[in-house]
Each structure stands twice: as C-alpha cells, then as structure tokens.
C-alpha atoms as a PDB file:
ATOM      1  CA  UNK A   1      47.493  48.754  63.079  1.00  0.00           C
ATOM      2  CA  UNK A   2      49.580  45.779  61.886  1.00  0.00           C
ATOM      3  CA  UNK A   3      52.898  46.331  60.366  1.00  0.00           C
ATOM      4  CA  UNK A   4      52.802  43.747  58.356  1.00  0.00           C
ATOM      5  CA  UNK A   5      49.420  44.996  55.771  1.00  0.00           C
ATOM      6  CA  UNK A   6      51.742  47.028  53.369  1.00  0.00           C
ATOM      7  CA  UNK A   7      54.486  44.799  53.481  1.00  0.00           C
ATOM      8  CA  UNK A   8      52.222  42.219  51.764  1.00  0.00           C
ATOM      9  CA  UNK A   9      49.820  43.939  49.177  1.00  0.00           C
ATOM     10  CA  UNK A  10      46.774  42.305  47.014  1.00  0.00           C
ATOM     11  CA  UNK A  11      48.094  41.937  43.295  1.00  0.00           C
ATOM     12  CA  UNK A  12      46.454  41.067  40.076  1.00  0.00           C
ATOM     13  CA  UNK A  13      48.031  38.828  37.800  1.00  0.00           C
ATOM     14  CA  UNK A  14      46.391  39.886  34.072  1.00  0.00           C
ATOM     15  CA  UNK A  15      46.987  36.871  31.268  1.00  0.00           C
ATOM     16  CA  UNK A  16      49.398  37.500  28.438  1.00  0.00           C
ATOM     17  CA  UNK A  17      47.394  35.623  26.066  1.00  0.00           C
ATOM     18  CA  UNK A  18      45.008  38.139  25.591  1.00  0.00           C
ATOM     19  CA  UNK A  19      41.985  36.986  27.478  1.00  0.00           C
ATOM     20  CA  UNK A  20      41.256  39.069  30.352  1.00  0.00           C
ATOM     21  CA  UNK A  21      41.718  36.581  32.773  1.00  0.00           C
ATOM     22  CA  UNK A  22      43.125  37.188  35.956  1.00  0.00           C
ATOM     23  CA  UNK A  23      44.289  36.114  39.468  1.00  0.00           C
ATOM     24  CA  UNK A  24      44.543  37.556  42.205  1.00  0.00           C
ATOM     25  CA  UNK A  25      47.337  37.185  44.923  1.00  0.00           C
ATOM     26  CA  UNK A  26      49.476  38.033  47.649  1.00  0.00           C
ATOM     27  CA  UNK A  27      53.206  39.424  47.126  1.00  0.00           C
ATOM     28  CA  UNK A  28      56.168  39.986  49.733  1.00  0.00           C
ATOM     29  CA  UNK A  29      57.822  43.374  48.715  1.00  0.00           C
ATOM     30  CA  UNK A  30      60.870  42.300  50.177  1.00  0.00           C
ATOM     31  CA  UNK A  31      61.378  39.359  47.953  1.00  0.00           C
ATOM     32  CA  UNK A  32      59.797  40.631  44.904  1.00  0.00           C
ATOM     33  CA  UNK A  33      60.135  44.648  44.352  1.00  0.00           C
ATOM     34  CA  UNK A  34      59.709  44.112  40.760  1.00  0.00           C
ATOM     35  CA  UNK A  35      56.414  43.226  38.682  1.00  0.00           C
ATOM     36  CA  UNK A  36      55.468  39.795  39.160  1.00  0.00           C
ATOM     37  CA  UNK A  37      55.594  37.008  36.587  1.00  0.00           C
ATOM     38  CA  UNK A  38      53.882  33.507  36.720  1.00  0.00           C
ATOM     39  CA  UNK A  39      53.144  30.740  34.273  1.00  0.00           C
ATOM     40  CA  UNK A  40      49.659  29.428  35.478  1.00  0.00           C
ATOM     41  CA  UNK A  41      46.477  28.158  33.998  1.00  0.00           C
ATOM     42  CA  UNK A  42      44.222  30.144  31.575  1.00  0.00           C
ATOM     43  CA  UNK A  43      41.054  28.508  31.478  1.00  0.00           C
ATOM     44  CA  UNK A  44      39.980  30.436  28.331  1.00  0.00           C
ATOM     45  CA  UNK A  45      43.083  29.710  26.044  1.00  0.00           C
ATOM     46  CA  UNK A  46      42.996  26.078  28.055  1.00  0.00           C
ATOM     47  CA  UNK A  47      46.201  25.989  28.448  1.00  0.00           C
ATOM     48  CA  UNK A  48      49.199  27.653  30.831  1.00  0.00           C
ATOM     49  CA  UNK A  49      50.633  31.095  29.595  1.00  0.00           C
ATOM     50  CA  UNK A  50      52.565  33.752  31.375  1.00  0.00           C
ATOM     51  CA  UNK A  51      50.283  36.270  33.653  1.00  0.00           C
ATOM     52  CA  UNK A  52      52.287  39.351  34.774  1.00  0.00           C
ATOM     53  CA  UNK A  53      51.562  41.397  37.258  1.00  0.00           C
ATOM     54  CA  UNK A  54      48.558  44.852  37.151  1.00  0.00           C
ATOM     55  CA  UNK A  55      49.481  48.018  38.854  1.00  0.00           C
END
C-alpha cells in the first residue's frame, strides 16, 4: 500500500453563494490541517465567490 493515499485525501469544495456547486480536489494535510478556502469560479452565480471546504 502507498504511504502517501491518506496523506493526500479527495475534498469537496461546496460554493458560498448558495448554489450547490462544487469542486472537487486534492489537499496536502501537512500544509493545510484546517478546512480549505478558495475563491474560484461559480458558473451559476457567473462570477468568483469563496468555496470552502465539505467534510
């Protein structure tokens, strides 16, 4: 088994806008033990708003 599977987990990123659009990503535990926050295109609201991270 590779080490390295857990270390890097599959994360959602849910919009904050309301529209149920989400991403879906890679983290690094290491760097980022906290929730996740990015500012990246919601194609529903057309415009960029904050998407935080789904547990």
């Amino acid at each position: 088994m590779a080490a390295g599977t857990n270390l890097r987990p599959v994360v959602k990123l849910k919009s904050t806008a309301g529209t149920g659009y989400t991403y879906v990503t890679r983290k690094n535990r290491r760097n980022d033990p906290d929730r996740l926050t990015i500012r990246k295109y919601d194609p529903i609201a057309r415009k960029h708003v904050e998407f935080r991270e789904e547990r």
